[in-house]
C-alpha atoms as a PDB file:
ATOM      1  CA  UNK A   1     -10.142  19.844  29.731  1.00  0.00           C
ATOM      2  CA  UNK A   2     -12.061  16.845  28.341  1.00  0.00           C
ATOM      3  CA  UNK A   3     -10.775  13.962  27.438  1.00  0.00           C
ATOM      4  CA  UNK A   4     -11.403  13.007  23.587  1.00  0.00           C
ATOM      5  CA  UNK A   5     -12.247   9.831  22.367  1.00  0.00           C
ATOM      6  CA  UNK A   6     -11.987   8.072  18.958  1.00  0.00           C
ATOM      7  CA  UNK A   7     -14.175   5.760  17.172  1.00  0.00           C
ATOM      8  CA  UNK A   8     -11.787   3.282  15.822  1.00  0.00           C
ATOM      9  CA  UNK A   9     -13.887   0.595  14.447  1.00  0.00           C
ATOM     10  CA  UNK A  10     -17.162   0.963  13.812  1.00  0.00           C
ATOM     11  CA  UNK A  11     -18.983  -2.452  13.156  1.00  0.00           C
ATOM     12  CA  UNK A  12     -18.073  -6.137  13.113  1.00  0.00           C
ATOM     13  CA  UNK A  13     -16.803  -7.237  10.017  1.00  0.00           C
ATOM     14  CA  UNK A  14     -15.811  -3.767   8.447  1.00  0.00           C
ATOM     15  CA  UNK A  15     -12.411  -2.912   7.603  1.00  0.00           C
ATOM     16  CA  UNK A  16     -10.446  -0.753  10.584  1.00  0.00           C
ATOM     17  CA  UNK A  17     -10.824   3.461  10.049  1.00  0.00           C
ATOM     18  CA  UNK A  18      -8.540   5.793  12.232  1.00  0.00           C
ATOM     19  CA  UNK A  19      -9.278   9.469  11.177  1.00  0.00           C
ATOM     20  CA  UNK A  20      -9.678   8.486   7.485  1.00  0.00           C
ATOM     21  CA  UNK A  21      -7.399   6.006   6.833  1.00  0.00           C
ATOM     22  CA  UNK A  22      -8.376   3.139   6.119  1.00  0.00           C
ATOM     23  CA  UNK A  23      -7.169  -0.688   6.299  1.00  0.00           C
ATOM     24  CA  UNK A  24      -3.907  -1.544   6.098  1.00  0.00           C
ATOM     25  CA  UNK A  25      -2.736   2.206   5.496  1.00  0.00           C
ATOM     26  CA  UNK A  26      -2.897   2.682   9.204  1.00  0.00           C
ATOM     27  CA  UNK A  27       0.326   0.152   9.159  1.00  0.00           C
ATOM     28  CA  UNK A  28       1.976   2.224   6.056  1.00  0.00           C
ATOM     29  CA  UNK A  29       1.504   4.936   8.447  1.00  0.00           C
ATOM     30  CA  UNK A  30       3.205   3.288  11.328  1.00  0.00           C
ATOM     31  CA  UNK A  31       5.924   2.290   9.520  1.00  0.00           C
ATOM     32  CA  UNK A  32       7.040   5.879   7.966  1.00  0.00           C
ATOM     33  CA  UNK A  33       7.120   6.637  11.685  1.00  0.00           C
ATOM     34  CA  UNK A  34       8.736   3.909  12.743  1.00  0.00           C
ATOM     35  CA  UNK A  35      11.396   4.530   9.603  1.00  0.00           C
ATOM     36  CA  UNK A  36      11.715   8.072  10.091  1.00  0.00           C
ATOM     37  CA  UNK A  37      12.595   7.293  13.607  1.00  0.00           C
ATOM     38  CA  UNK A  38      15.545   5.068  12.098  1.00  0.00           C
ATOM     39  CA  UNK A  39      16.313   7.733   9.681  1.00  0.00           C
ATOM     40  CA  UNK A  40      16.951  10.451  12.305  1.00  0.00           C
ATOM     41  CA  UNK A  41      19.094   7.652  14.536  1.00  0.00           C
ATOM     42  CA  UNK A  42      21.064   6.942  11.448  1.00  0.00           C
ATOM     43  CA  UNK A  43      21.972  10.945  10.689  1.00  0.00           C
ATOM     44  CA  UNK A  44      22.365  11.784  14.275  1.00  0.00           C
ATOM     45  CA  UNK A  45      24.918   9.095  14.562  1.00  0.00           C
ATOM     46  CA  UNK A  46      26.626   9.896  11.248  1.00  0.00           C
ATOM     47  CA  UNK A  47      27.046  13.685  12.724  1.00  0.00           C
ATOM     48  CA  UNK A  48      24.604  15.598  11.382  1.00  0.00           C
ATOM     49  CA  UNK A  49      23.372  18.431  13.850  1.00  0.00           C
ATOM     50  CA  UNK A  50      20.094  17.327  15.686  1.00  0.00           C
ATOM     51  CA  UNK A  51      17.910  19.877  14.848  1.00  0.00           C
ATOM     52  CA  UNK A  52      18.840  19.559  11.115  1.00  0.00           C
ATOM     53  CA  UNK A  53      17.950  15.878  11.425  1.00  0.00           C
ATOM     54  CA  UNK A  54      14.678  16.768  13.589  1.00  0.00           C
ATOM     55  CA  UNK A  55      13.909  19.383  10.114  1.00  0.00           C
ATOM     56  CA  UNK A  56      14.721  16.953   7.641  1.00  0.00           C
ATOM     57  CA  UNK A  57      13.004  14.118   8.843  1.00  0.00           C
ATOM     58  CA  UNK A  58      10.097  15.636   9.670  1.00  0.00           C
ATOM     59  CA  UNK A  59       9.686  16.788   6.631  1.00  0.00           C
ATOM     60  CA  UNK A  60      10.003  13.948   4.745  1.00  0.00           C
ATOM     61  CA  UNK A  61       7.548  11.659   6.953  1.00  0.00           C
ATOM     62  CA  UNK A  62       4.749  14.749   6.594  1.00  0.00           C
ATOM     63  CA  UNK A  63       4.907  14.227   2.436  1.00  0.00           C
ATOM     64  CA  UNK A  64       4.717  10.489   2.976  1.00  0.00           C
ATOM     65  CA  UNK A  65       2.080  10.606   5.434  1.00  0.00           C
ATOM     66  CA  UNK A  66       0.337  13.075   3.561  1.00  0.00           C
ATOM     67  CA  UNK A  67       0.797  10.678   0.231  1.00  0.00           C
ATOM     68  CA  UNK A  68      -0.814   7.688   2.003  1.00  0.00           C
ATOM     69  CA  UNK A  69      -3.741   9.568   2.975  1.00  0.00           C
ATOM     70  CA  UNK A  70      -4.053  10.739  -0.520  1.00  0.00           C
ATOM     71  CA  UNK A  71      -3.909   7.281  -1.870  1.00  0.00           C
ATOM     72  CA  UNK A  72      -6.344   5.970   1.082  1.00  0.00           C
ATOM     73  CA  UNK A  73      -8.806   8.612  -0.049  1.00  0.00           C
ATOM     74  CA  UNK A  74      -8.484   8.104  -3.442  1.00  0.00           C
ATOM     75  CA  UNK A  75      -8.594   3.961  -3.704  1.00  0.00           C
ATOM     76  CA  UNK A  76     -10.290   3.404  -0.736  1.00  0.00           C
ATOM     77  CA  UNK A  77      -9.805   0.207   1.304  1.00  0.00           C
ATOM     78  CA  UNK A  78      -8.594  -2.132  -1.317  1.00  0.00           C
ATOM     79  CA  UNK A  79      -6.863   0.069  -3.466  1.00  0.00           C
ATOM     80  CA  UNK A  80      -3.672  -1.078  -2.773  1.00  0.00           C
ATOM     81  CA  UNK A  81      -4.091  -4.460  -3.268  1.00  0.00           C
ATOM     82  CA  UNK A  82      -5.785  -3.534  -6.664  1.00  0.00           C
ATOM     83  CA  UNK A  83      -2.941  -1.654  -7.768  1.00  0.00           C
ATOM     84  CA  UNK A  84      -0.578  -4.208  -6.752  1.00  0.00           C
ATOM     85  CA  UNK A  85      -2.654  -7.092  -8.860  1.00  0.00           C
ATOM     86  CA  UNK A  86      -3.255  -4.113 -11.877  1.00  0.00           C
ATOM     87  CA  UNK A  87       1.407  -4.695 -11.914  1.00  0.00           C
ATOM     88  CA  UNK A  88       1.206  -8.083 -12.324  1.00  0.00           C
ATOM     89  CA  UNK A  89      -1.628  -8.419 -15.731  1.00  0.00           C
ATOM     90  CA  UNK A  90       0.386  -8.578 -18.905  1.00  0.00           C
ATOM     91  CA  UNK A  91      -0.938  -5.926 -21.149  1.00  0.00           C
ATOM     92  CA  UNK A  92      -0.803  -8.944 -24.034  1.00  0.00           C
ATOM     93  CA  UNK A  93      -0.985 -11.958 -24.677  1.00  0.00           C
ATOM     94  CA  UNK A  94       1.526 -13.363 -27.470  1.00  0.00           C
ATOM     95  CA  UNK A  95       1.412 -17.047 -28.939  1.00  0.00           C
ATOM     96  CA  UNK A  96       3.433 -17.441 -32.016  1.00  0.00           C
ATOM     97  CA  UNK A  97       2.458 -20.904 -32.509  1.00  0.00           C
ATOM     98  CA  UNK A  98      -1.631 -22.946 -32.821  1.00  0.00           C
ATOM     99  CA  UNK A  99       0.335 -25.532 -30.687  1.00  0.00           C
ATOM    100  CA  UNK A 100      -0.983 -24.756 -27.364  1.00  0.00           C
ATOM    101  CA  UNK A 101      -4.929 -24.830 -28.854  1.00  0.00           C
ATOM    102  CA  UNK A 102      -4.849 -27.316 -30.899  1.00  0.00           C
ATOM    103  CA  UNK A 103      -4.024 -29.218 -27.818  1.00  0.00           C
ATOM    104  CA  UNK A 104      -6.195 -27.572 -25.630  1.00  0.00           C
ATOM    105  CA  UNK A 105      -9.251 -28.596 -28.521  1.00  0.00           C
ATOM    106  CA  UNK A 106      -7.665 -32.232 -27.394  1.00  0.00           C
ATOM    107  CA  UNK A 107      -7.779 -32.371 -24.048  1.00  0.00           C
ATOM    108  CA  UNK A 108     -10.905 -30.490 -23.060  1.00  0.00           C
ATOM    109  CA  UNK A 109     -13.141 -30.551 -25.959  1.00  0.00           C
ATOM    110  CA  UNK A 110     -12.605 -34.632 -27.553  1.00  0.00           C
ATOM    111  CA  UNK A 111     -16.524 -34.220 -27.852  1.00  0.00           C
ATOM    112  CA  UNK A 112     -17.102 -31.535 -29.682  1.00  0.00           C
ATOM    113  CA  UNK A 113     -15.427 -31.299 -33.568  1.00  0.00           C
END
């Protein structure tokens, strides 16, 4: 059989791509692993049969994988830091008072009335 090989990065200065995910969704990735590892340690301990845990985990790290490469797919290599900066706009802007222009007009504009 022949050995495969995968094209991990492919230029300088371009973001990191391993079989279509992109960025820093390749260390989402990891972690689910690495968590669903934890997961199955924690029920195993706790009692729960192995195979059941093996089932149950497996599961759940296939829907999260299979939501990150979704969302790497559909935002692309920044998406995530978009969506995290689209939580943190206000969707308005309330000032109850002319206080804070009026001393804006002050400070910034003394030469033009």
């Amino acid at each position: 059989m022949g050995e495969k090989v995968y094209v991990i990065n492919k230029g300088i200065n371009k973001a990191i791509e391993f079989r279509g995910l992109k960025a820093q969704y390749i260390w989402w990735v990891a972690g689910i692993t690495l968590g669903s590892l934890g997961v199955y340690i924690a029920l195993y301990v706790a009692g729960l049969g192995g195979y059941v845990g093996i089932f149950l985990v497996m599961a759940l790290a296939t829907l999260a994988i299979g939501r990150v490469f979704r969302i790497s797919k559909q935002y692309g290599q920044y998406g995530m830091m978009k969506w995290a900066a689209r939580r943190r706009v206000p969707r308005a802007l309330v000032s109850r008072s002319r206080k804070v222009f009026i001393i804006m007009r002050r400070s910034y504009g003394s030469g033009v009335k």
